[in-house]
ModelCIF file with pLDDT and N, C-alpha, C, O atoms, coordinates in Angstrom:
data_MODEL
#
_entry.id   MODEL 
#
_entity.id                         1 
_entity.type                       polymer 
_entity.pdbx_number_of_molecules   1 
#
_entity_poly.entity_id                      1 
_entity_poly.type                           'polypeptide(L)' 
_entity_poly.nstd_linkage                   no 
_entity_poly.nstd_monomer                   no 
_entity_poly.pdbx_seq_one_letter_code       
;(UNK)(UNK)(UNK)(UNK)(UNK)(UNK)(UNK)(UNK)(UNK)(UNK)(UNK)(UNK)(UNK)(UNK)(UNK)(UNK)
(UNK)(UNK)(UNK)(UNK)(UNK)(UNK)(UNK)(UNK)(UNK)(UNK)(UNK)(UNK)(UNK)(UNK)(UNK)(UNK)
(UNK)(UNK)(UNK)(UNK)(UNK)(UNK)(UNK)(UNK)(UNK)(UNK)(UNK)(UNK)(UNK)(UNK)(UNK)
;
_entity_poly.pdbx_seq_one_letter_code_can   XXXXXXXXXXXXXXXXXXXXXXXXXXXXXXXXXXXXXXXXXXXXXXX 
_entity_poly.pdbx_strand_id                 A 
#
loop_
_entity_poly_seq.entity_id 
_entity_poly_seq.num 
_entity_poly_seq.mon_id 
_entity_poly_seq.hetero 
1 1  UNK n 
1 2  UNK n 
1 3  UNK n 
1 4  UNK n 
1 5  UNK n 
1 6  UNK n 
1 7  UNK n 
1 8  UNK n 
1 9  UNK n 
1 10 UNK n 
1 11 UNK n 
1 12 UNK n 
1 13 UNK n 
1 14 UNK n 
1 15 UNK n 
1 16 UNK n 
1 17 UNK n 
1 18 UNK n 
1 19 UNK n 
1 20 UNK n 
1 21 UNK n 
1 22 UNK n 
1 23 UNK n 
1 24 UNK n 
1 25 UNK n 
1 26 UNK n 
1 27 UNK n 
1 28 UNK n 
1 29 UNK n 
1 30 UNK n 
1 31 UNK n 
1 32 UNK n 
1 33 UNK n 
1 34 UNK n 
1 35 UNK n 
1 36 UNK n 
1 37 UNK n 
1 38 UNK n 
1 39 UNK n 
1 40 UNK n 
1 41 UNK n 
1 42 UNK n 
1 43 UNK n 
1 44 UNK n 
1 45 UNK n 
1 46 UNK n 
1 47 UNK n 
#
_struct_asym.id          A 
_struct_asym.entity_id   1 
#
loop_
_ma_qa_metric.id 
_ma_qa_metric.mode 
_ma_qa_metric.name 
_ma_qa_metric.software_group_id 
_ma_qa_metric.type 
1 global pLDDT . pLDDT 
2 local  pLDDT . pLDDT 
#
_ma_qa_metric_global.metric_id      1 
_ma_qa_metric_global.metric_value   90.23 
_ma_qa_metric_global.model_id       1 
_ma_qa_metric_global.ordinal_id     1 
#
loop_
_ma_qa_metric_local.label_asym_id 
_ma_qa_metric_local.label_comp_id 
_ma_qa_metric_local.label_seq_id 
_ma_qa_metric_local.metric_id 
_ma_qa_metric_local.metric_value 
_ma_qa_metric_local.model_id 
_ma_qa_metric_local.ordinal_id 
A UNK 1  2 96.00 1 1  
A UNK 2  2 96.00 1 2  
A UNK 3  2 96.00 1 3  
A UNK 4  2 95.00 1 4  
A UNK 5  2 94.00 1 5  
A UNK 6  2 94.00 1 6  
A UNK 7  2 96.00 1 7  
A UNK 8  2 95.00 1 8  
A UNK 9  2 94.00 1 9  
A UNK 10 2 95.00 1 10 
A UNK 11 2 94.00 1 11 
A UNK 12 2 93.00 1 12 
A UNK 13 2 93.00 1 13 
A UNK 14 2 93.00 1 14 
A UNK 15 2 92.00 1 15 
A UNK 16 2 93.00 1 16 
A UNK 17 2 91.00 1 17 
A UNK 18 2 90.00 1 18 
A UNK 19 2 91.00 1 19 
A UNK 20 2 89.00 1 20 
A UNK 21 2 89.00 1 21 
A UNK 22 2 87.00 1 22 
A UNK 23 2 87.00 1 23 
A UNK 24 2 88.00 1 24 
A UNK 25 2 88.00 1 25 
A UNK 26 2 88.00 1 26 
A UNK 27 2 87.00 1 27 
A UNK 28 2 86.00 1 28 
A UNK 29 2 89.00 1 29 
A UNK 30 2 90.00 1 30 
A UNK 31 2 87.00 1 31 
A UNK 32 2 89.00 1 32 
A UNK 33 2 91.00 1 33 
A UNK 34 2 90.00 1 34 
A UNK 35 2 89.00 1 35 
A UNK 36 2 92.00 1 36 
A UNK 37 2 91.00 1 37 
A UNK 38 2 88.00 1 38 
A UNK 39 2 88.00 1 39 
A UNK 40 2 90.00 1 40 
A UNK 41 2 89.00 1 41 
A UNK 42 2 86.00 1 42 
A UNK 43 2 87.00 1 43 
A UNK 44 2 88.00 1 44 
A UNK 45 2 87.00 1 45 
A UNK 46 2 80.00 1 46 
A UNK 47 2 80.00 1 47 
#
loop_
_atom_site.group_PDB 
_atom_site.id 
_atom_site.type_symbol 
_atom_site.label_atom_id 
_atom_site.label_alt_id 
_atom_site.label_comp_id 
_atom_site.label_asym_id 
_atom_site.label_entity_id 
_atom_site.label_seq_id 
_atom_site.pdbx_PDB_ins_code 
_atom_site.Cartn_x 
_atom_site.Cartn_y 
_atom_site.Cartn_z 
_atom_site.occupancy 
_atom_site.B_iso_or_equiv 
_atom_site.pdbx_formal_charge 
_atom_site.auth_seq_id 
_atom_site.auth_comp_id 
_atom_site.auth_asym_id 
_atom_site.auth_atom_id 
_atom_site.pdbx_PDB_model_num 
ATOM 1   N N  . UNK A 1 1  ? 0.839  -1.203 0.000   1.00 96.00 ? 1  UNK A N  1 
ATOM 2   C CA . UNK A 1 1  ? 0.000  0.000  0.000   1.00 96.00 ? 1  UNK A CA 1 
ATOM 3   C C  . UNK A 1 1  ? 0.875  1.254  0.000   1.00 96.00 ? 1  UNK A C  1 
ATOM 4   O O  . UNK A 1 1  ? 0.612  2.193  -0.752  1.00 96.00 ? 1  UNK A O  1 
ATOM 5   N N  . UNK A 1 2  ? 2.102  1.277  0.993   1.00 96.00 ? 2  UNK A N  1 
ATOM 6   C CA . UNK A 1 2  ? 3.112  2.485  1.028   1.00 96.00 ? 2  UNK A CA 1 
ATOM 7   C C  . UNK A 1 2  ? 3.280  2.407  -0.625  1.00 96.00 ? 2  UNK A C  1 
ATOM 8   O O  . UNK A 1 2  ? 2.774  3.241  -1.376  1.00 96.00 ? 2  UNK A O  1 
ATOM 9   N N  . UNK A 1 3  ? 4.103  1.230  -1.087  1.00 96.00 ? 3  UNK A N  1 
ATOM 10  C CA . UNK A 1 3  ? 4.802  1.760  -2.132  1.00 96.00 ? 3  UNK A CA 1 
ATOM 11  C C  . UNK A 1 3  ? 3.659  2.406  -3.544  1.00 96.00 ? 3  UNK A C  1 
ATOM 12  O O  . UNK A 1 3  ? 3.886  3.244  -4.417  1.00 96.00 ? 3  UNK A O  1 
ATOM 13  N N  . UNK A 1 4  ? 2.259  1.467  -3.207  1.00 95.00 ? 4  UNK A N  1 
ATOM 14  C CA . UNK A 1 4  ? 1.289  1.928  -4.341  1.00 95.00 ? 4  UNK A CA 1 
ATOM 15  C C  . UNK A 1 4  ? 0.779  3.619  -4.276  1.00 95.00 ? 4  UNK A C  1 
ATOM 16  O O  . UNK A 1 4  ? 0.238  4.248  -5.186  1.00 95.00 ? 4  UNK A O  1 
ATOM 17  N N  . UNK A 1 5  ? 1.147  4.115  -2.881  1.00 94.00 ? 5  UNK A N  1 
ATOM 18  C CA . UNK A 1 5  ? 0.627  5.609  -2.892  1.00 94.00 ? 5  UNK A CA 1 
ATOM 19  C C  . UNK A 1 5  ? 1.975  6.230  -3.136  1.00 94.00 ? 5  UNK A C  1 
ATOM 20  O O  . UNK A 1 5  ? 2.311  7.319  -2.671  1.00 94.00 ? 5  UNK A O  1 
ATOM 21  N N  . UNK A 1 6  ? 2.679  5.508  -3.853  1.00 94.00 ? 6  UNK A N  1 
ATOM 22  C CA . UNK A 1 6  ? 4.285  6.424  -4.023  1.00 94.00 ? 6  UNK A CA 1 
ATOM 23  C C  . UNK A 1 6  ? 5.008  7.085  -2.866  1.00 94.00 ? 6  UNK A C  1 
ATOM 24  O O  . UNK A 1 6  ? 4.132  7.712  -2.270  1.00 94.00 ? 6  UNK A O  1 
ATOM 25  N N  . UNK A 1 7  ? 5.960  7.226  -2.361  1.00 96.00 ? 7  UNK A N  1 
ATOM 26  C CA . UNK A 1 7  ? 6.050  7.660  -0.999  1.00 96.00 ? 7  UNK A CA 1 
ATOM 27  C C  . UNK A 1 7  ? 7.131  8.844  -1.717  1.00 96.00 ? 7  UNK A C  1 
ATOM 28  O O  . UNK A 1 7  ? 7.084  9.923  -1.127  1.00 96.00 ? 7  UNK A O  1 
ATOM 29  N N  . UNK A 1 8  ? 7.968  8.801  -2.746  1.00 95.00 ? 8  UNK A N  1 
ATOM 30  C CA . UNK A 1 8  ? 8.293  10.026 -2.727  1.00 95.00 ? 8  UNK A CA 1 
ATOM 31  C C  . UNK A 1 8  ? 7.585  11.172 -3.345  1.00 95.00 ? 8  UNK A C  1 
ATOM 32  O O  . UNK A 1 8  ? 8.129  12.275 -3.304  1.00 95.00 ? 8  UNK A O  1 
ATOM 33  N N  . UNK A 1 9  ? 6.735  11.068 -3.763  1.00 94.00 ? 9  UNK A N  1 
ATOM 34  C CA . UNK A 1 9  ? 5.439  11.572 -4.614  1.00 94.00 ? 9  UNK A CA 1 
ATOM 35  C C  . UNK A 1 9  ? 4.843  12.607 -3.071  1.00 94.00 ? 9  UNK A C  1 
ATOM 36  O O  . UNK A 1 9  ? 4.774  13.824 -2.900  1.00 94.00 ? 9  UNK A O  1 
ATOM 37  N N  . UNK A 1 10 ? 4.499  11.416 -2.164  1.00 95.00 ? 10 UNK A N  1 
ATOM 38  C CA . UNK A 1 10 ? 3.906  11.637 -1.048  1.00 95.00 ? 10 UNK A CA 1 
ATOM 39  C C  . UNK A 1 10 ? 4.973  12.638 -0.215  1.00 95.00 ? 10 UNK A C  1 
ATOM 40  O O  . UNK A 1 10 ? 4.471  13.664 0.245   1.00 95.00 ? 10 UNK A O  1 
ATOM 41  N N  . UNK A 1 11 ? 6.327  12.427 -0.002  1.00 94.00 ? 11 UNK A N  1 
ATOM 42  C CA . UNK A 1 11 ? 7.166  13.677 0.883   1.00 94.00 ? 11 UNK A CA 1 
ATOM 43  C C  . UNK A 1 11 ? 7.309  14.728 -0.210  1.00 94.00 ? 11 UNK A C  1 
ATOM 44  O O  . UNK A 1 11 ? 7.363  15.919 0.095   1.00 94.00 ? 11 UNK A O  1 
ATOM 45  N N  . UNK A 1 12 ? 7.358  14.406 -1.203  1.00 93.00 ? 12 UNK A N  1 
ATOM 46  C CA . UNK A 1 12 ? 7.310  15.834 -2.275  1.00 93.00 ? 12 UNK A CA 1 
ATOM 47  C C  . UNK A 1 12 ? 6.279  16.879 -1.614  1.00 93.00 ? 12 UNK A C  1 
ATOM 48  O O  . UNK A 1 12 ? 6.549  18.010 -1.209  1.00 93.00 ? 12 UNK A O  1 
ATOM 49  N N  . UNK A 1 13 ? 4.727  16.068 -1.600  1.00 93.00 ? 13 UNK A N  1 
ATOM 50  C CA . UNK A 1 13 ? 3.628  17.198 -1.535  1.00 93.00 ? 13 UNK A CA 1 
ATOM 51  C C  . UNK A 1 13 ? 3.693  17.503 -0.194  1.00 93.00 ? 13 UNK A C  1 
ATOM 52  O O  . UNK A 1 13 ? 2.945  18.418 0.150   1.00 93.00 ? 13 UNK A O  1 
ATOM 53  N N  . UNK A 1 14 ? 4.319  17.040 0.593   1.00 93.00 ? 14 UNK A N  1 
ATOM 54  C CA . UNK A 1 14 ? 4.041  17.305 2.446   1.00 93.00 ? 14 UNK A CA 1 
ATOM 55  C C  . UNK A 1 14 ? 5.415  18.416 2.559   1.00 93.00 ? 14 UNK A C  1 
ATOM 56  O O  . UNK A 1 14 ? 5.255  19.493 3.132   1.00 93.00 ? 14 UNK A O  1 
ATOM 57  N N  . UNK A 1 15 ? 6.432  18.129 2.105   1.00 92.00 ? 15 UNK A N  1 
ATOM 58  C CA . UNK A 1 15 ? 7.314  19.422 2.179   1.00 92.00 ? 15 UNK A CA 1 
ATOM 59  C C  . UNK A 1 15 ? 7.146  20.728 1.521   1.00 92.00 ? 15 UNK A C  1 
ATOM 60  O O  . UNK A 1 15 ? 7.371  21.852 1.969   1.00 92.00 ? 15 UNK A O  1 
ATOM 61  N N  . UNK A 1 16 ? 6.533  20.212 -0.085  1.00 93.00 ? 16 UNK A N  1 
ATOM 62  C CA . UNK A 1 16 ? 5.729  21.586 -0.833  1.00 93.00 ? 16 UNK A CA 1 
ATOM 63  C C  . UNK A 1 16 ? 4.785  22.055 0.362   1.00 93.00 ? 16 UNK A C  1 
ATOM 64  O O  . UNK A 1 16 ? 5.129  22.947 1.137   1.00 93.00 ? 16 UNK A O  1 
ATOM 65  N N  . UNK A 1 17 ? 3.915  21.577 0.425   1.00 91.00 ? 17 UNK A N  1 
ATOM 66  C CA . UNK A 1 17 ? 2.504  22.348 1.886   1.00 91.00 ? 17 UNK A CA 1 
ATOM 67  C C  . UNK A 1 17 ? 3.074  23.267 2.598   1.00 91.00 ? 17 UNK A C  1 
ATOM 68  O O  . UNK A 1 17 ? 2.822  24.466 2.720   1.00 91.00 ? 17 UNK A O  1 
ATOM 69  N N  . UNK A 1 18 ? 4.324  22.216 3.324   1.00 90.00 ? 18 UNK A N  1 
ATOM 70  C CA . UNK A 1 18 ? 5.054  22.399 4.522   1.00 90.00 ? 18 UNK A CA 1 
ATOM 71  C C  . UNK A 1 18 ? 5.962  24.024 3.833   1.00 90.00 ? 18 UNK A C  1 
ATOM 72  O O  . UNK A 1 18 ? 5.834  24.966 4.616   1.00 90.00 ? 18 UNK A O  1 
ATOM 73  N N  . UNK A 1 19 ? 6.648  24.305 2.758   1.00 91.00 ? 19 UNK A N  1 
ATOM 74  C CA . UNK A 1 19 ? 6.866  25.170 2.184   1.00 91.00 ? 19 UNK A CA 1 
ATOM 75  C C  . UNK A 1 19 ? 5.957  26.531 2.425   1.00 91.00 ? 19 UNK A C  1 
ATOM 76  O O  . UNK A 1 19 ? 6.192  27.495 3.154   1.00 91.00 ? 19 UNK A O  1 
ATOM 77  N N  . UNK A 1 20 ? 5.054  26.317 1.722   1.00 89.00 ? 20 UNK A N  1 
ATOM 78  C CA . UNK A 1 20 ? 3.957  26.832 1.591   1.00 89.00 ? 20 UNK A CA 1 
ATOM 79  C C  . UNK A 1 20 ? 3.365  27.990 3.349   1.00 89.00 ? 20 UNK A C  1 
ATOM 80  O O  . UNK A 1 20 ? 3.120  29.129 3.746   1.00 89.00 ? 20 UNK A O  1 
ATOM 81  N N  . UNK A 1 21 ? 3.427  26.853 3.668   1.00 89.00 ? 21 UNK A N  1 
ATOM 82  C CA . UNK A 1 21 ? 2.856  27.344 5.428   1.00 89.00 ? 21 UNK A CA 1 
ATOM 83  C C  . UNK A 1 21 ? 3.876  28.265 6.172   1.00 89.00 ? 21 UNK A C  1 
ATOM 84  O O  . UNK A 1 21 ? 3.548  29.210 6.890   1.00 89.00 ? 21 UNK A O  1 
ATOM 85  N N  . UNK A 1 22 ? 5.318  27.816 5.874   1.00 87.00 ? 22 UNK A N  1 
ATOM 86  C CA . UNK A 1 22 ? 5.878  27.497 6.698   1.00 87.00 ? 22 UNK A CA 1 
ATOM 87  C C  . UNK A 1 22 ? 7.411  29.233 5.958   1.00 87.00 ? 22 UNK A C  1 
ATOM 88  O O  . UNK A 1 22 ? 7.923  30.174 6.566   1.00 87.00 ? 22 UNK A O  1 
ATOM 89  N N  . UNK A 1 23 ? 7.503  28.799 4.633   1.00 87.00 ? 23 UNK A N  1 
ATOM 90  C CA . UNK A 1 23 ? 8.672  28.975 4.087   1.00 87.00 ? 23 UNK A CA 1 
ATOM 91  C C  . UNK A 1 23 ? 10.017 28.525 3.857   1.00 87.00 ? 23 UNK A C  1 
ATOM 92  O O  . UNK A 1 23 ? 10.882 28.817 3.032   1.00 87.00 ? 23 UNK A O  1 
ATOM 93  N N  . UNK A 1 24 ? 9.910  27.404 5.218   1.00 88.00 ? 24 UNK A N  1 
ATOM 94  C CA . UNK A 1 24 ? 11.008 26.726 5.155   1.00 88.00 ? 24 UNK A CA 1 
ATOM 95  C C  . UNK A 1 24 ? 11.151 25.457 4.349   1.00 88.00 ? 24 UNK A C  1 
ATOM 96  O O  . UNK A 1 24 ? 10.060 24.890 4.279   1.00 88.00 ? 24 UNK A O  1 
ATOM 97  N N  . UNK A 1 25 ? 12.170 24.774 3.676   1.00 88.00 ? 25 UNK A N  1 
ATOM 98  C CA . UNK A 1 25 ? 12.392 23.714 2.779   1.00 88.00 ? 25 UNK A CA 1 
ATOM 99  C C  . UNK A 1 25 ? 13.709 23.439 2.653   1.00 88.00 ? 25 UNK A C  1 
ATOM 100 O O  . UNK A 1 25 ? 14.465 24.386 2.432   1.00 88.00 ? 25 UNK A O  1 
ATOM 101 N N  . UNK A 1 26 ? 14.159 22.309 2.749   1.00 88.00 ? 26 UNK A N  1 
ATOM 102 C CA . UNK A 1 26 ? 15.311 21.349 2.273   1.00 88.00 ? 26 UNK A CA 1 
ATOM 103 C C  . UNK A 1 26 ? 15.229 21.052 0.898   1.00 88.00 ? 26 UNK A C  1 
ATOM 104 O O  . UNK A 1 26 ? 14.768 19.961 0.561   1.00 88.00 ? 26 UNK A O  1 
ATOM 105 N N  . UNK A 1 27 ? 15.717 22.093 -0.180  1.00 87.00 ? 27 UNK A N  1 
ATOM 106 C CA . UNK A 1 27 ? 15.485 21.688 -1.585  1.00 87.00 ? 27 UNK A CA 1 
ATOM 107 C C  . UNK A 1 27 ? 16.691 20.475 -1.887  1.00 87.00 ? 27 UNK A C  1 
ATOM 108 O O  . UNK A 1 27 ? 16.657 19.836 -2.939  1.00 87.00 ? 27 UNK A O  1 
ATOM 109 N N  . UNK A 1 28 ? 17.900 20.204 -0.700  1.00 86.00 ? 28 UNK A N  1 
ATOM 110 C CA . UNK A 1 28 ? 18.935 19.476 -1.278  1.00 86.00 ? 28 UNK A CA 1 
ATOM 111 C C  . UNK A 1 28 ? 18.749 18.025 -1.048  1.00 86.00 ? 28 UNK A C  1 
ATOM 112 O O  . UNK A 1 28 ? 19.142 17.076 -1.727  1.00 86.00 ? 28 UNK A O  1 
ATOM 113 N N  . UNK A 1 29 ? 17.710 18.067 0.627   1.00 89.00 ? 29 UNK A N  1 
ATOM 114 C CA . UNK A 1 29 ? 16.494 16.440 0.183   1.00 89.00 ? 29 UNK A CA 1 
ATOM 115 C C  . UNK A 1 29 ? 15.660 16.303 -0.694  1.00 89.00 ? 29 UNK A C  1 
ATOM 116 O O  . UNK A 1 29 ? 15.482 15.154 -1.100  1.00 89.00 ? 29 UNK A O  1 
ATOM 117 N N  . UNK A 1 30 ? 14.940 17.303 -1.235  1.00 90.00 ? 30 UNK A N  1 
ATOM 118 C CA . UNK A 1 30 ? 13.972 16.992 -2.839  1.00 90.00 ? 30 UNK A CA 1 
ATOM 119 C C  . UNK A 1 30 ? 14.803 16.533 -3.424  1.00 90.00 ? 30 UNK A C  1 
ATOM 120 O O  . UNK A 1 30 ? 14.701 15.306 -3.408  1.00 90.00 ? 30 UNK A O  1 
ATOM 121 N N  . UNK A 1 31 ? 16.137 17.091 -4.306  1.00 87.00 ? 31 UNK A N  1 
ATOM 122 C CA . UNK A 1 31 ? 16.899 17.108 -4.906  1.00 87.00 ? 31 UNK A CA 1 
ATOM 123 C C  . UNK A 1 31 ? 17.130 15.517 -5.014  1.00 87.00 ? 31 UNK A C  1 
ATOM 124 O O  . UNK A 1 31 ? 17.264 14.966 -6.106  1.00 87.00 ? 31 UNK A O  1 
ATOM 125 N N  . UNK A 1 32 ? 17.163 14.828 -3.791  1.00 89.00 ? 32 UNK A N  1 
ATOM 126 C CA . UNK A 1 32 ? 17.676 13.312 -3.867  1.00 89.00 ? 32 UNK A CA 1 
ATOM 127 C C  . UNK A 1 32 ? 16.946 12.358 -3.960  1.00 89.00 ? 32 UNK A C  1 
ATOM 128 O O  . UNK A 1 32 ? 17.115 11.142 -3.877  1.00 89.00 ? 32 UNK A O  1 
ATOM 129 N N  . UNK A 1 33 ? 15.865 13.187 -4.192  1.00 91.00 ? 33 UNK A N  1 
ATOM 130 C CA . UNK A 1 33 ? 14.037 12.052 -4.709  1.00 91.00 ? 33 UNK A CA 1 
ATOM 131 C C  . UNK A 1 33 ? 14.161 11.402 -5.669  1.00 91.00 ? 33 UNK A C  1 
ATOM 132 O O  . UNK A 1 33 ? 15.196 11.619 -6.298  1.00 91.00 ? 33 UNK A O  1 
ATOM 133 N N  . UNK A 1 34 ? 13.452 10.606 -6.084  1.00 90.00 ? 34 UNK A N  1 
ATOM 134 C CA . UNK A 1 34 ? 13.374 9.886  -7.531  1.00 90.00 ? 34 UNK A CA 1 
ATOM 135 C C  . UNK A 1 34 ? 12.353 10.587 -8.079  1.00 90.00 ? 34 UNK A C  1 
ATOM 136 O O  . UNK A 1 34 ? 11.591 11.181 -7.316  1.00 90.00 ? 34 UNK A O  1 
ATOM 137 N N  . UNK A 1 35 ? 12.148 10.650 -9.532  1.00 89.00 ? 35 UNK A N  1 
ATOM 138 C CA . UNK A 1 35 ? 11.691 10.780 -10.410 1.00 89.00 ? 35 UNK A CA 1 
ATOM 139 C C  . UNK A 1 35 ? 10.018 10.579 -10.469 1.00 89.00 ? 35 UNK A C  1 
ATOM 140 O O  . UNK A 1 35 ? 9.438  10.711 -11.547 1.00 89.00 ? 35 UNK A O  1 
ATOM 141 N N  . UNK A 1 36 ? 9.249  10.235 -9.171  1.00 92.00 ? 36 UNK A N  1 
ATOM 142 C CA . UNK A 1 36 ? 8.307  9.746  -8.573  1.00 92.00 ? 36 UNK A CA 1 
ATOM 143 C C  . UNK A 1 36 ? 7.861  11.173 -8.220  1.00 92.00 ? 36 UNK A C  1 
ATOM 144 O O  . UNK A 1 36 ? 6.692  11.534 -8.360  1.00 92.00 ? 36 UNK A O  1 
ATOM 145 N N  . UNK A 1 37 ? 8.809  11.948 -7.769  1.00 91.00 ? 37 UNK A N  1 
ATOM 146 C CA . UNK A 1 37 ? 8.301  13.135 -6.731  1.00 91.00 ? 37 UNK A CA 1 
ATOM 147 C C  . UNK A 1 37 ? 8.186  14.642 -7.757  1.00 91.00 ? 37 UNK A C  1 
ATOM 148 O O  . UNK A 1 37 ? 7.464  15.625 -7.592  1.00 91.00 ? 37 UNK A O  1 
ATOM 149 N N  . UNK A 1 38 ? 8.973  14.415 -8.595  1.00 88.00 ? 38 UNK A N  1 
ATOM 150 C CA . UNK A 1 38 ? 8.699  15.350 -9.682  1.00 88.00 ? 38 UNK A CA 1 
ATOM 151 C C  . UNK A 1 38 ? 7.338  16.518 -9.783  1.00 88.00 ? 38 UNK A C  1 
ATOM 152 O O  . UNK A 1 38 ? 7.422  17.744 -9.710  1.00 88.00 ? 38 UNK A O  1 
ATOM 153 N N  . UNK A 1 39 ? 6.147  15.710 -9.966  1.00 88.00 ? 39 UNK A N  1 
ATOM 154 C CA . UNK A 1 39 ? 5.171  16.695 -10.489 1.00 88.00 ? 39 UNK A CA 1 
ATOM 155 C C  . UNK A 1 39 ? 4.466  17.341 -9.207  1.00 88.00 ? 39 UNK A C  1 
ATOM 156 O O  . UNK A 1 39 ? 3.465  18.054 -9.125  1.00 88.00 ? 39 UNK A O  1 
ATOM 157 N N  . UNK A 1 40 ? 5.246  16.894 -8.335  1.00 90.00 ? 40 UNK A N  1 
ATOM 158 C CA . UNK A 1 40 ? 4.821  17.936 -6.846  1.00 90.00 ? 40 UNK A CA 1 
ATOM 159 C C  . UNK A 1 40 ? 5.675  19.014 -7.028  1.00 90.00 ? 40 UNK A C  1 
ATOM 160 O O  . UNK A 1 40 ? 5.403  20.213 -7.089  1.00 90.00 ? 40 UNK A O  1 
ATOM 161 N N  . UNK A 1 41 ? 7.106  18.243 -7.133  1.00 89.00 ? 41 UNK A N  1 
ATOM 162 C CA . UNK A 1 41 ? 7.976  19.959 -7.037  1.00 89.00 ? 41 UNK A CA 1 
ATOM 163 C C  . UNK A 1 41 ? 7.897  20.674 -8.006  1.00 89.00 ? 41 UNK A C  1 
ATOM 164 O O  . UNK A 1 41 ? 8.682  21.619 -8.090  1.00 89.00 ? 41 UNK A O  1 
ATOM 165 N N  . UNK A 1 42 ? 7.094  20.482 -8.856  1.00 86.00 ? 42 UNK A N  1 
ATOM 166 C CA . UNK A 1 42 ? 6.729  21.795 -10.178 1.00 86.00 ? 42 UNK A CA 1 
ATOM 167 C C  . UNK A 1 42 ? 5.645  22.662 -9.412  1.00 86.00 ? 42 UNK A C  1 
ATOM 168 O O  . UNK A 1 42 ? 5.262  23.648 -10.043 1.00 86.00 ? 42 UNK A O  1 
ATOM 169 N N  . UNK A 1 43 ? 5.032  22.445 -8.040  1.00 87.00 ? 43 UNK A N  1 
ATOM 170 C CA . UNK A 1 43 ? 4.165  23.214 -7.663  1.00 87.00 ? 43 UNK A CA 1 
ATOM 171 C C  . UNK A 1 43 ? 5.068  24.373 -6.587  1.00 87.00 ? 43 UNK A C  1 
ATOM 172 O O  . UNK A 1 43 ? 4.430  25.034 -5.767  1.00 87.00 ? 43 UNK A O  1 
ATOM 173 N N  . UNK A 1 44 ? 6.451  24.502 -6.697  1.00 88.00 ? 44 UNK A N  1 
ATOM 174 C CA . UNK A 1 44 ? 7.334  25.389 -6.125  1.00 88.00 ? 44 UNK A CA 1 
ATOM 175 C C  . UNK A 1 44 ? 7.802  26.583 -7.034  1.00 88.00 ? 44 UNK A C  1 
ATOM 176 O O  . UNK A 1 44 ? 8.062  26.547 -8.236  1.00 88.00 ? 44 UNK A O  1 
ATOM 177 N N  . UNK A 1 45 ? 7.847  27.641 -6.176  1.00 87.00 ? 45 UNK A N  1 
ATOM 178 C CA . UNK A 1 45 ? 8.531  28.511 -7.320  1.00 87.00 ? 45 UNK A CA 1 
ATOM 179 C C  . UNK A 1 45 ? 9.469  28.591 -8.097  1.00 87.00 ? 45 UNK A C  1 
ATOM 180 O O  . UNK A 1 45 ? 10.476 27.935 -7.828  1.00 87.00 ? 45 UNK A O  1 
ATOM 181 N N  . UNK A 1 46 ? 9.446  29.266 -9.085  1.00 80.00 ? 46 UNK A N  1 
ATOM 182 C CA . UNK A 1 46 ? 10.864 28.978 -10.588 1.00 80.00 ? 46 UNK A CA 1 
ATOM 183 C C  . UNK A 1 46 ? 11.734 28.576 -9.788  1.00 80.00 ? 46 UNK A C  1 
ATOM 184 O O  . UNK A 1 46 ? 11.846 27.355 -9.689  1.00 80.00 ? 46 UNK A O  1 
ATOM 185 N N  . UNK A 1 47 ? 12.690 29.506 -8.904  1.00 80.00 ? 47 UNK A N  1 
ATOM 186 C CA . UNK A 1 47 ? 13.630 29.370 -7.978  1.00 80.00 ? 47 UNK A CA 1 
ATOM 187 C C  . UNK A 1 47 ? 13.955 28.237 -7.261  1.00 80.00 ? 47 UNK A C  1 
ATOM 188 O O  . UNK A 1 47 ? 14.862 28.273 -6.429  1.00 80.00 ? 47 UNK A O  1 
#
């Protein structure tokens, strides 16, 4: 069930939120995601 809801998909959108709320973010842990987590971090700014 973890792996069918994608789990880096899943910390992508909880650190984007967490972004969001917060301002704070570890872009150099996104950075080390797979290819899974992608179309969350397009919801971050250009930057």
């Amino acid at each position: 069930v973890l792996a069918l809801a994608s789990p880096d998909a899943m910390l992508a959108r909880a650190n984007v939120d967490r972004f969001a709320e917060t301002g704070r973010i570890d872009l150099a842990y996104l950075d080390g995601l797979s290819a899974d987590a992608t179309p969350a971090l397009l919801r971050l700014p250009p930057e």
